[in-house]
C-alpha atoms as a PDB file:
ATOM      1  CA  UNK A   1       3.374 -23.675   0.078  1.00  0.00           C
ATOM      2  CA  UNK A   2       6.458 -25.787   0.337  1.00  0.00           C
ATOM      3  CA  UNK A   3       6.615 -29.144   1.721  1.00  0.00           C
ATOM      4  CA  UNK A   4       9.110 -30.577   3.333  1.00  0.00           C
ATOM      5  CA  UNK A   5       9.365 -34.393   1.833  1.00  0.00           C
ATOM      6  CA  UNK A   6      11.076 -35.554   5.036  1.00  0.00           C
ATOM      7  CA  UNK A   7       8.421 -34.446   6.970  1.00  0.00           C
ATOM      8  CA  UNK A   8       5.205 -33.719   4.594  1.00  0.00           C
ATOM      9  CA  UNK A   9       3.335 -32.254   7.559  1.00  0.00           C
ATOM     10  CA  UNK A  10       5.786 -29.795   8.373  1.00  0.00           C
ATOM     11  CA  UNK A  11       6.124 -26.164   6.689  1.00  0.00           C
ATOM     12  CA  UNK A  12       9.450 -25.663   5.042  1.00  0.00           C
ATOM     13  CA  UNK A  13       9.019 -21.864   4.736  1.00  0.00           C
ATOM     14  CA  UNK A  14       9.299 -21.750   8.457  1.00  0.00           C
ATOM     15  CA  UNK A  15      12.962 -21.182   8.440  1.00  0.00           C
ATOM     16  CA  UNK A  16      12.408 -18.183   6.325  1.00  0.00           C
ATOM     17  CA  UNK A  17       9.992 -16.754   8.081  1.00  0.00           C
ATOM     18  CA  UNK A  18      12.881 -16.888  11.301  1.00  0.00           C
ATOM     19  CA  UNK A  19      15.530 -15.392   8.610  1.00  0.00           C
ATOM     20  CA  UNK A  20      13.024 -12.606   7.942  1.00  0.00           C
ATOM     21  CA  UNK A  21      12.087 -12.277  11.060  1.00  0.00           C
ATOM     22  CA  UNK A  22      16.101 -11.613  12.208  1.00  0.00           C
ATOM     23  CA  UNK A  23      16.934  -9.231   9.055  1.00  0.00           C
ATOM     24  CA  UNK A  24      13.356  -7.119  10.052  1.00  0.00           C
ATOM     25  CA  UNK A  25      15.544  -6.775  13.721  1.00  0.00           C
ATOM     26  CA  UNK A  26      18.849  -6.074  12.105  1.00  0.00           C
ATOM     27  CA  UNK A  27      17.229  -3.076  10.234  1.00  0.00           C
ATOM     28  CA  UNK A  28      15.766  -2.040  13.174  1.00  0.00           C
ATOM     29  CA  UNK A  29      19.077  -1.771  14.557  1.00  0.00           C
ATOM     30  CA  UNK A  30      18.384  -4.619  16.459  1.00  0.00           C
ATOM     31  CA  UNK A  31      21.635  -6.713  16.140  1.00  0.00           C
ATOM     32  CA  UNK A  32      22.898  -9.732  18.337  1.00  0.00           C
ATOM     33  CA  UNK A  33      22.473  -8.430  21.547  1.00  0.00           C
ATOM     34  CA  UNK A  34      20.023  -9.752  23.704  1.00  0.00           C
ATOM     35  CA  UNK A  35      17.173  -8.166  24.499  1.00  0.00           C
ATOM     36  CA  UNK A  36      17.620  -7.005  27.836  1.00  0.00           C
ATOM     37  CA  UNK A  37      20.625  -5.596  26.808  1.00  0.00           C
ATOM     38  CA  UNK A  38      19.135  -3.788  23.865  1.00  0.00           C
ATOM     39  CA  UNK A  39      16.731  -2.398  26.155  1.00  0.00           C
ATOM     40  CA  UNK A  40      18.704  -0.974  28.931  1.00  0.00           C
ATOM     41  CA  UNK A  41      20.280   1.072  26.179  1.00  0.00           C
ATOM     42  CA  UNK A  42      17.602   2.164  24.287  1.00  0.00           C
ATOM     43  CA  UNK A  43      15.742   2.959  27.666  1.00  0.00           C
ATOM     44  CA  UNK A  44      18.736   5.132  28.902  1.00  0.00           C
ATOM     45  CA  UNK A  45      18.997   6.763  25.524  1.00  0.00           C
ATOM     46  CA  UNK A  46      15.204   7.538  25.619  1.00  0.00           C
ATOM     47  CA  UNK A  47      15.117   9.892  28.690  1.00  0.00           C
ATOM     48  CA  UNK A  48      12.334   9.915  30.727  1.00  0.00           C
ATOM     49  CA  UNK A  49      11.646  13.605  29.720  1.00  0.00           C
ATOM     50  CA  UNK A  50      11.301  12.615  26.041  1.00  0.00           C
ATOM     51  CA  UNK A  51       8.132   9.799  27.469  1.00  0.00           C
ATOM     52  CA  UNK A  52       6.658  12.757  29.511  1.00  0.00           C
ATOM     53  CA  UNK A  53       6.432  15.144  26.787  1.00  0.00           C
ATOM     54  CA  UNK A  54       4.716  12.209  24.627  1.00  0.00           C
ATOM     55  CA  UNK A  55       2.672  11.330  27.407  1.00  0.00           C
ATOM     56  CA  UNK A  56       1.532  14.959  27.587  1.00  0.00           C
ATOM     57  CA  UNK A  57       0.971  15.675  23.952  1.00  0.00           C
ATOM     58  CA  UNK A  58      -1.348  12.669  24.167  1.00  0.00           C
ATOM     59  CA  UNK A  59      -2.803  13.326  27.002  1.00  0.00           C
ATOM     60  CA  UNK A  60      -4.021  16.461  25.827  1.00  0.00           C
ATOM     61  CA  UNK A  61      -6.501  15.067  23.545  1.00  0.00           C
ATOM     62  CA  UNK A  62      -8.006  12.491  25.490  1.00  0.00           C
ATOM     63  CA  UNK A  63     -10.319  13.175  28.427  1.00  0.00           C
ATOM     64  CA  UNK A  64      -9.351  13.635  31.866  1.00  0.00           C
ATOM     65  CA  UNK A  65     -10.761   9.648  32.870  1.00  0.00           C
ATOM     66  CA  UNK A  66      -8.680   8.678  29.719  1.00  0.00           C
ATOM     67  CA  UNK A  67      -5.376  10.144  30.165  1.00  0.00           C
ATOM     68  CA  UNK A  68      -2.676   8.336  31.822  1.00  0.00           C
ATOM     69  CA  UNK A  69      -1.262   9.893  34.906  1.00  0.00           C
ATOM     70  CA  UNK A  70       1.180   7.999  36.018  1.00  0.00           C
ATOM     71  CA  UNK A  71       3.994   5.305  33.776  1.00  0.00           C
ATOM     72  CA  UNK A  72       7.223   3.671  34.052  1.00  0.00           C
ATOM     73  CA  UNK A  73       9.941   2.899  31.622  1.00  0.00           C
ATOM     74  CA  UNK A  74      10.617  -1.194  31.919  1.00  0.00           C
ATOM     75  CA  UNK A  75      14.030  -2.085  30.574  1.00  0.00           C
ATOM     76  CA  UNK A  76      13.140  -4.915  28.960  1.00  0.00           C
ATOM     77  CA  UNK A  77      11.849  -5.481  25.625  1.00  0.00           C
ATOM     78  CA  UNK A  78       8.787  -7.436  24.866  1.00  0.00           C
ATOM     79  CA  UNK A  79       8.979  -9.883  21.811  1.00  0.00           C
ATOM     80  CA  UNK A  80       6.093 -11.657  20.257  1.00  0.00           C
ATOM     81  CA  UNK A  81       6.377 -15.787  22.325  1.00  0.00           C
ATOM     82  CA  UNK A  82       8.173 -14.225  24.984  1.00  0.00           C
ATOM     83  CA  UNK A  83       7.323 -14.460  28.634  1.00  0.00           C
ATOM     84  CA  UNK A  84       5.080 -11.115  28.474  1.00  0.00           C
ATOM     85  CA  UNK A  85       3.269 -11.827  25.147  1.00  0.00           C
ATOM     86  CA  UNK A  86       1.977 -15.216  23.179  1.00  0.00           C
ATOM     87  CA  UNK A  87       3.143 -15.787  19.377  1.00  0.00           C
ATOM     88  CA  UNK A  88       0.395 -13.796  18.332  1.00  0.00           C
ATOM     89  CA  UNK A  89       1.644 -10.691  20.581  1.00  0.00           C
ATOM     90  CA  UNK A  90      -1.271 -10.822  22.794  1.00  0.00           C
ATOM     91  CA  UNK A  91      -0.323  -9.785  26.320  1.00  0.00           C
ATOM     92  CA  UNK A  92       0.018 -12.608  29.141  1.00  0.00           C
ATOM     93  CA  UNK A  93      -2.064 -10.275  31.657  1.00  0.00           C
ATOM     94  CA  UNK A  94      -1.087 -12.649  34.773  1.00  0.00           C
ATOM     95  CA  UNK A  95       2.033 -13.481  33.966  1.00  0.00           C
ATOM     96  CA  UNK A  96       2.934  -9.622  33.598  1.00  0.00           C
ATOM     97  CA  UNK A  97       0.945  -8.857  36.833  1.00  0.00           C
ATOM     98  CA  UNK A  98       2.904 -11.396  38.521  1.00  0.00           C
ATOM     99  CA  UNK A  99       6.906 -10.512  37.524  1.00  0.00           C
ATOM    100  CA  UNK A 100       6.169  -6.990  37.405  1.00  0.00           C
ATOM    101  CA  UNK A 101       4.046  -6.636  40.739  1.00  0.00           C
ATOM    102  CA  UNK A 102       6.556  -4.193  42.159  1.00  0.00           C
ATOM    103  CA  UNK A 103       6.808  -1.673  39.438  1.00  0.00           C
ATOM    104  CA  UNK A 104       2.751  -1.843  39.227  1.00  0.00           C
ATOM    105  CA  UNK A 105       2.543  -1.458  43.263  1.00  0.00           C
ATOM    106  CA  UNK A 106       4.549   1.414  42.617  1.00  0.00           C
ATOM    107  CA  UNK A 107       2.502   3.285  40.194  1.00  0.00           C
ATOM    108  CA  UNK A 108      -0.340   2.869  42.649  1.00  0.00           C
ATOM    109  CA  UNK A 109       1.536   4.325  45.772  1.00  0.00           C
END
């Protein structure tokens, strides 16, 4: 490991872990746009037919309490230390609940 010597506490690989981070997007197609923008693309590109037919071909080996019967689409994209998951990409359960209530009242109406 690296060490900063103007701050010896710090971790100087940091910054390449960011400049990884942003070439692993690039190759993902994943340019400068931001996210929300990158996601109302991809999310009209991916038609909600293609989802179903997933949805199905899963569904079909799972039991009938298992399978999912009803799902939306969100058009945003959710990055690791983002407002829907922590750093670690675990999901924020009441934050979610909370900006998505209407799309999860939905799925229950």
């Amino acid at each position: 490991m690296k060490v900063n010597p103007a701050n010896p506490g710090s971790n100087a690989d940091a910054g390449s872990k960011t400049n990884h981070r942003a070439s692993r997007a690039q190759d993902r197609g994943l340019g400068s746009e931001k996210p929300i923008e990158q996601a109302r693309g991809r999310t009209q590109r991916f038609h909600n037919g293609e989802v179903a037919s997933a949805v199905e071909r899963g569904n079909r080996r799972l039991n009938s309490n298992e399978q999912i019967k009803k799902f939306t689409v969100l058009p945003t994209v959710w990055l690791p230390d983002s407002d829907e998951l922590t750093p670690t990409a675990k999901v924020k359960r009441r934050v979610i609940n909370v900006k998505y209530a209407k799309e999860i009242e939905d799925l229950y109406a």
